[in-house]
PDB file of N, CA and C in Angstrom:
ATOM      1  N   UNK A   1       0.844  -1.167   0.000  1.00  0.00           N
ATOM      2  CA  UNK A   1       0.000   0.000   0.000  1.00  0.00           C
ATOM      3  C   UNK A   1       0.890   1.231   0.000  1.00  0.00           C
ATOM      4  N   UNK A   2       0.707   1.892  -0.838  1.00  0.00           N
ATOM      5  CA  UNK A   2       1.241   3.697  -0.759  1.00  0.00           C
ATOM      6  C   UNK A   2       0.544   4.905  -0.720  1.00  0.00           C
ATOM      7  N   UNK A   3       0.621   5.885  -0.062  1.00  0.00           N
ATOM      8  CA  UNK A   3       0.037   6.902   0.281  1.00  0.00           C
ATOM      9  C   UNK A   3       0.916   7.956  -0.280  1.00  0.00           C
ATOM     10  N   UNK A   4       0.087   8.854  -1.530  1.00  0.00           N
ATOM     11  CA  UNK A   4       1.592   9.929  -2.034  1.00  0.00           C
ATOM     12  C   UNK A   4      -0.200  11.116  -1.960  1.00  0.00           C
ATOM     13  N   UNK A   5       0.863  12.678  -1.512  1.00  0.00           N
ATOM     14  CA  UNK A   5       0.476  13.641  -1.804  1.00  0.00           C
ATOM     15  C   UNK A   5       1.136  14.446  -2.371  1.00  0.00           C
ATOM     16  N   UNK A   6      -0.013  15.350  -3.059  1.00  0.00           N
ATOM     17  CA  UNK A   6       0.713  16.682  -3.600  1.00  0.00           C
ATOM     18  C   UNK A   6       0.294  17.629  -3.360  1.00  0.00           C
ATOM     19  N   UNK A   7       0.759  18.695  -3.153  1.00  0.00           N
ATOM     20  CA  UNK A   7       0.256  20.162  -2.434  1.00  0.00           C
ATOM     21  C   UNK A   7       0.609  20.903  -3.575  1.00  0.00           C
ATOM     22  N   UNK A   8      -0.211  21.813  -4.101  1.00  0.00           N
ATOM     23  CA  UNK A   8       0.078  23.037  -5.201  1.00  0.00           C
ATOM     24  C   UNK A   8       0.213  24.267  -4.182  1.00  0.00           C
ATOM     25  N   UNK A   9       1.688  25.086  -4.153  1.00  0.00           N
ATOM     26  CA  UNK A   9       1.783  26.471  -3.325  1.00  0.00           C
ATOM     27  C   UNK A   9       1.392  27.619  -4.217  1.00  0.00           C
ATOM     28  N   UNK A  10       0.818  28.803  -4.001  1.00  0.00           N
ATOM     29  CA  UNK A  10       0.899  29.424  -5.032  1.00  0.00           C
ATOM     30  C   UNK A  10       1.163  30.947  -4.550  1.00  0.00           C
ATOM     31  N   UNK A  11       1.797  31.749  -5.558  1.00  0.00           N
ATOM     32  CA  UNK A  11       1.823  33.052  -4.850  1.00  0.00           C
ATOM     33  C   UNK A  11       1.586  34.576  -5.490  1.00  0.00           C
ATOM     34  N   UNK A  12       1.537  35.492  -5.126  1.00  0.00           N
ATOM     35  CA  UNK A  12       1.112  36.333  -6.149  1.00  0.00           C
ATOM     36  C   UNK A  12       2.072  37.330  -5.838  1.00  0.00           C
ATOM     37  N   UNK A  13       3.224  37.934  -6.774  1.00  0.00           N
ATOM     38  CA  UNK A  13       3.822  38.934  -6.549  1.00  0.00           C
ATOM     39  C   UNK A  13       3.804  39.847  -7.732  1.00  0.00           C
ATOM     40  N   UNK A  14       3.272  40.933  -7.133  1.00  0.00           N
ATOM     41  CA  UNK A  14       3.122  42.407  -8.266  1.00  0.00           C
ATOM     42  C   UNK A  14       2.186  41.695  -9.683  1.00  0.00           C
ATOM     43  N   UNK A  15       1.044  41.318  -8.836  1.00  0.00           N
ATOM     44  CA  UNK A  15       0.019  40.729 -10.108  1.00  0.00           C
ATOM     45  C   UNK A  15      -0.619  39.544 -10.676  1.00  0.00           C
ATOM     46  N   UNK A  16       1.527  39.252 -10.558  1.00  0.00           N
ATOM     47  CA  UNK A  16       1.576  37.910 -11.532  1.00  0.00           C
ATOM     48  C   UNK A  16       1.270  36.660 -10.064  1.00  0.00           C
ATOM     49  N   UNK A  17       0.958  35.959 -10.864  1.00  0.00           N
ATOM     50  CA  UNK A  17       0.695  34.337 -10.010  1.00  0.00           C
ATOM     51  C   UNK A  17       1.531  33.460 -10.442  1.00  0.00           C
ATOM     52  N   UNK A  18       1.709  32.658  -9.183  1.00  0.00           N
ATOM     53  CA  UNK A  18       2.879  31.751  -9.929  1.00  0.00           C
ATOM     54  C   UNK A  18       2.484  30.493  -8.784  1.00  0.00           C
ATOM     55  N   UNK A  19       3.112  29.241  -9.808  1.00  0.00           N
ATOM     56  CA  UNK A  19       1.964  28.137  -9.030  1.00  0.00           C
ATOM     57  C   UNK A  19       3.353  27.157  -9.377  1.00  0.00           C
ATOM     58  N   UNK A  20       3.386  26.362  -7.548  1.00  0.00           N
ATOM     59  CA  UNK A  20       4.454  25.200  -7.974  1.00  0.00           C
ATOM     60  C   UNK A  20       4.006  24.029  -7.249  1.00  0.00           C
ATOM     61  N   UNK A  21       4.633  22.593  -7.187  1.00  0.00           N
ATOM     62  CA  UNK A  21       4.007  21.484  -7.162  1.00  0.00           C
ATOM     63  C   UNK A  21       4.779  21.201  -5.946  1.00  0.00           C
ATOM     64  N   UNK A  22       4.335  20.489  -5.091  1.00  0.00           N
ATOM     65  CA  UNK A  22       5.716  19.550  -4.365  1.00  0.00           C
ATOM     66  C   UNK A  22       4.880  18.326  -3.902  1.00  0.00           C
ATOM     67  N   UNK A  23       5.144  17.358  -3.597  1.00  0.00           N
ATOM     68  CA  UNK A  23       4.343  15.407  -3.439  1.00  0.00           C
ATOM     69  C   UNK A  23       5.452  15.181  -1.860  1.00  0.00           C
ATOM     70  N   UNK A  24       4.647  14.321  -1.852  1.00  0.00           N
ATOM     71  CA  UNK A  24       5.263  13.458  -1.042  1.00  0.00           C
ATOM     72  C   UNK A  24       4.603  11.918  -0.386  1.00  0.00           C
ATOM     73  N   UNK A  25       5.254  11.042   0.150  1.00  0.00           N
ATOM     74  CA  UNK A  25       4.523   9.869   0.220  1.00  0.00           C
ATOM     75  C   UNK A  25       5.427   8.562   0.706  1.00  0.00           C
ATOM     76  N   UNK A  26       5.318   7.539   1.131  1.00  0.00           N
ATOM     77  CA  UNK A  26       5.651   6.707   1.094  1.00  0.00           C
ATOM     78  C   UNK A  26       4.561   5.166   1.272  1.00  0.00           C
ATOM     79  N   UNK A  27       5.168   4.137   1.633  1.00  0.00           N
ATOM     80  CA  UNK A  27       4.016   3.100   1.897  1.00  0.00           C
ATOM     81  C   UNK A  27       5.371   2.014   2.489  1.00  0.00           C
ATOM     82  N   UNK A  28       4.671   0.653   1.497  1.00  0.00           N
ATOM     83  CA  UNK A  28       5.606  -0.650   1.799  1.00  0.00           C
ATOM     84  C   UNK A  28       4.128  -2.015   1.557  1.00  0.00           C
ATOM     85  N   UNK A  29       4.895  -3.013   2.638  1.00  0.00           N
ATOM     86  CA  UNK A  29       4.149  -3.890   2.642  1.00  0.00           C
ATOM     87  C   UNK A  29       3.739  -3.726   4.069  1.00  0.00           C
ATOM     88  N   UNK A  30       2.730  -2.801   4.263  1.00  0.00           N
ATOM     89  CA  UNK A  30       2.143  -2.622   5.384  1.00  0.00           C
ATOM     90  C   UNK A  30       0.845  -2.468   5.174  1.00  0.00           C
ATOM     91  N   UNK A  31      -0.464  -2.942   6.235  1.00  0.00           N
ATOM     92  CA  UNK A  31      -1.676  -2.585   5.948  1.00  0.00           C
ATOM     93  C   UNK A  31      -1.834  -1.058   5.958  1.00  0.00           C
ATOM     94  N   UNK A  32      -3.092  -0.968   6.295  1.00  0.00           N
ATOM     95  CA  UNK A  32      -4.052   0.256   6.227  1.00  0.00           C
ATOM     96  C   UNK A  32      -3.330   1.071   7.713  1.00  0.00           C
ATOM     97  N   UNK A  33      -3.359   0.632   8.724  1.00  0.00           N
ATOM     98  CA  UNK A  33      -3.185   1.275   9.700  1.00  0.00           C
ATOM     99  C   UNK A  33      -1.664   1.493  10.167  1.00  0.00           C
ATOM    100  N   UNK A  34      -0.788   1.020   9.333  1.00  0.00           N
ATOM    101  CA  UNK A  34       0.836   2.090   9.054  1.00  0.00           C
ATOM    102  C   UNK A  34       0.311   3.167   9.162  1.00  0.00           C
ATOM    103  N   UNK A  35      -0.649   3.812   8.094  1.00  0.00           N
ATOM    104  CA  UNK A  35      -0.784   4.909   8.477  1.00  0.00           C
ATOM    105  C   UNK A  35      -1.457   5.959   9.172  1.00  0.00           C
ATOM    106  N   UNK A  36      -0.824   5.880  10.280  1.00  0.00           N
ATOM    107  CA  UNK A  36      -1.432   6.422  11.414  1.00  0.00           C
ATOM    108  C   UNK A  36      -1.412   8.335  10.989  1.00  0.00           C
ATOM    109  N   UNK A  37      -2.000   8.907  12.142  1.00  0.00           N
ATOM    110  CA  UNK A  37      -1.627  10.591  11.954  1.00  0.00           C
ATOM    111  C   UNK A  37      -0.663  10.891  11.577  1.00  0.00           C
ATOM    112  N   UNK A  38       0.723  10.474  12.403  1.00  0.00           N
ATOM    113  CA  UNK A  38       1.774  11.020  12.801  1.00  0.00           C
ATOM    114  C   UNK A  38       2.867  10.522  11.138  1.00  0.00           C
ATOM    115  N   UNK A  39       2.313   9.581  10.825  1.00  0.00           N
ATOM    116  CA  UNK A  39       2.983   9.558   9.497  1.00  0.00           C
ATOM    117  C   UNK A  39       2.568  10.297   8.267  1.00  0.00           C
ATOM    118  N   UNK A  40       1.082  10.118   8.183  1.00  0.00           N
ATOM    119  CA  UNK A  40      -0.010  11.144   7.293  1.00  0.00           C
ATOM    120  C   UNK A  40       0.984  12.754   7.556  1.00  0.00           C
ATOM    121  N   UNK A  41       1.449  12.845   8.460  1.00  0.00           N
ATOM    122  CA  UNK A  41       1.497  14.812   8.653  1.00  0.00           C
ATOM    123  C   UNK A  41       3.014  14.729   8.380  1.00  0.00           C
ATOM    124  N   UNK A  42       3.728  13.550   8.246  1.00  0.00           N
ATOM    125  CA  UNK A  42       5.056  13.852   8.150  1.00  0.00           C
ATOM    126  C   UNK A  42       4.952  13.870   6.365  1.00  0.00           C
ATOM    127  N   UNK A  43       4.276  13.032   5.615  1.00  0.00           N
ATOM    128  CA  UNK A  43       4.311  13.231   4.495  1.00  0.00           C
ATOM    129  C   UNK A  43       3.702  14.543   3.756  1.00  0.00           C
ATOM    130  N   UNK A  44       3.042  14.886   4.272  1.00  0.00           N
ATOM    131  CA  UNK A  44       2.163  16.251   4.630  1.00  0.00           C
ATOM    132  C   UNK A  44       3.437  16.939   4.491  1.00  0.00           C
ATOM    133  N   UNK A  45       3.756  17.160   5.171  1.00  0.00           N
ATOM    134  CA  UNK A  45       4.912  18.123   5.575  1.00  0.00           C
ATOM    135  C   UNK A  45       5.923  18.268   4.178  1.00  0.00           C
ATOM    136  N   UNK A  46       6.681  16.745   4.144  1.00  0.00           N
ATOM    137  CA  UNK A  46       7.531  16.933   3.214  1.00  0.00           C
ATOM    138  C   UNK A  46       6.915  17.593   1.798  1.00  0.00           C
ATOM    139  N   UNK A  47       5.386  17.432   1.608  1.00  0.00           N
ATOM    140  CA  UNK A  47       4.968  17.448  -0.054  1.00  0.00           C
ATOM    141  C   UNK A  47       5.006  19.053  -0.023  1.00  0.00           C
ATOM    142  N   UNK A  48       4.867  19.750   1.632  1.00  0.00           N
ATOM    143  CA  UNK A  48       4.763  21.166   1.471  1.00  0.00           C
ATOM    144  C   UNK A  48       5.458  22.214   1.415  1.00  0.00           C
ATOM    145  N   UNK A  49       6.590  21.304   1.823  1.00  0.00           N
ATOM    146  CA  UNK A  49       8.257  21.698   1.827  1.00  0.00           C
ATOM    147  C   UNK A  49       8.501  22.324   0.695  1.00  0.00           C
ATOM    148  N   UNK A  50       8.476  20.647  -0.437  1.00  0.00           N
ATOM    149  CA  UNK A  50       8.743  20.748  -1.545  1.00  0.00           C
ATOM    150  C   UNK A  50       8.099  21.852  -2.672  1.00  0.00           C
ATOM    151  N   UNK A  51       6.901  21.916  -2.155  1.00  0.00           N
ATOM    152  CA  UNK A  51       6.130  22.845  -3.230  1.00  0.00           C
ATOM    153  C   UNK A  51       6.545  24.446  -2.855  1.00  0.00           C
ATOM    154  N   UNK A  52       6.721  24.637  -1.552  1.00  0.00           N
ATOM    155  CA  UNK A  52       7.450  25.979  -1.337  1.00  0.00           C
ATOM    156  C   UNK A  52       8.714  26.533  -1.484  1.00  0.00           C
ATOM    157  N   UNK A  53       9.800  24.986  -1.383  1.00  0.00           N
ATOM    158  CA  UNK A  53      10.920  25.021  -2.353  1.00  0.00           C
ATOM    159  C   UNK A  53      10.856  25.364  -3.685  1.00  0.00           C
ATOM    160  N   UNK A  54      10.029  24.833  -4.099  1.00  0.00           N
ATOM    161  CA  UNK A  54       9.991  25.083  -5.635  1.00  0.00           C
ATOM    162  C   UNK A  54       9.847  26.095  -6.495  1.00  0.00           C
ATOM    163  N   UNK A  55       8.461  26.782  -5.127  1.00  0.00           N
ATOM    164  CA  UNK A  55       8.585  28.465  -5.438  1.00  0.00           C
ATOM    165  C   UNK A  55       9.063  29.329  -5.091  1.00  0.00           C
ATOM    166  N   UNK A  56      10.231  29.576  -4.554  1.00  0.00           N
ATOM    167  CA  UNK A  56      11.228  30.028  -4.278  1.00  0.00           C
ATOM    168  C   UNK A  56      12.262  29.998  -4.687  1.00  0.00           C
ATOM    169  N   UNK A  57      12.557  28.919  -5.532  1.00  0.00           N
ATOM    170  CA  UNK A  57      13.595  28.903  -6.155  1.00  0.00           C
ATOM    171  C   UNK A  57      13.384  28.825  -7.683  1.00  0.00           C
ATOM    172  N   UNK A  58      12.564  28.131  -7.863  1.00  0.00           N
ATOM    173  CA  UNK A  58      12.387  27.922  -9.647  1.00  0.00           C
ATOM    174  C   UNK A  58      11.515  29.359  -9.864  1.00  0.00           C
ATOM    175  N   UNK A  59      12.523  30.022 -11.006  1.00  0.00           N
ATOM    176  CA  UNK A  59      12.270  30.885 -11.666  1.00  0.00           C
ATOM    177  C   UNK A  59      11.825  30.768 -13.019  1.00  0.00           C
ATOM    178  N   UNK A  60      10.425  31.823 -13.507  1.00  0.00           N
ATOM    179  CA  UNK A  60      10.056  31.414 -15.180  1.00  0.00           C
ATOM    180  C   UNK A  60      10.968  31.857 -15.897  1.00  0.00           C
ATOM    181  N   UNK A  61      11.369  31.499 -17.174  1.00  0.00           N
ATOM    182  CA  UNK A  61      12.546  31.552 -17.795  1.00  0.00           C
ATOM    183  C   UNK A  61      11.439  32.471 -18.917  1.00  0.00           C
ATOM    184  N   UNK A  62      12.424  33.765 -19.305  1.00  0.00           N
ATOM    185  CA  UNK A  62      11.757  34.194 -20.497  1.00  0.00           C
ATOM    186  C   UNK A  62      11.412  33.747 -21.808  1.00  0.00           C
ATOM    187  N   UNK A  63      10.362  34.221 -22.251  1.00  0.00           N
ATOM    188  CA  UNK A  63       9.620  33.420 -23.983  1.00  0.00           C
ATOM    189  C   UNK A  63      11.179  34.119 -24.874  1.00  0.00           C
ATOM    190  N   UNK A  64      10.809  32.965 -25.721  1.00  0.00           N
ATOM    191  CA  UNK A  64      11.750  33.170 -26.762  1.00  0.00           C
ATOM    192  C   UNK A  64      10.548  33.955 -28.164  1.00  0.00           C
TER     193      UNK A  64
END
């Protein structure tokens, strides 16, 4: 069983909007009740990390 999320962050500076992704997840060969809260919020966490990493650092590259 695996449990993956993804969180979309999004932000608005001077207008423009800008929207980034970050997941997170794991599983195994475990039933249903591996996943308890405390794992649910750690994956939580990491997918929200990632998506706020993303907008912070990944910049739009200008049109050609």
């Amino acid at each position: 069983m695996r449990l993956s999320v993804t969180v979309i962050a999004e932000q608005t500076i001077a207008g423009e909007v800008r929207r980034e992704v970050g997941s997170g997840g794991g599983g195994g060969r475990f039933g249903l009740g591996y996943f308890q809260d405390n794992v649910i919020e750690s994956y939580v966490n990491d997918a929200v990390k990632a998506a706020l990493t993303n907008l912070d650092r990944a910049r739009p590259r200008p049109a050609r």
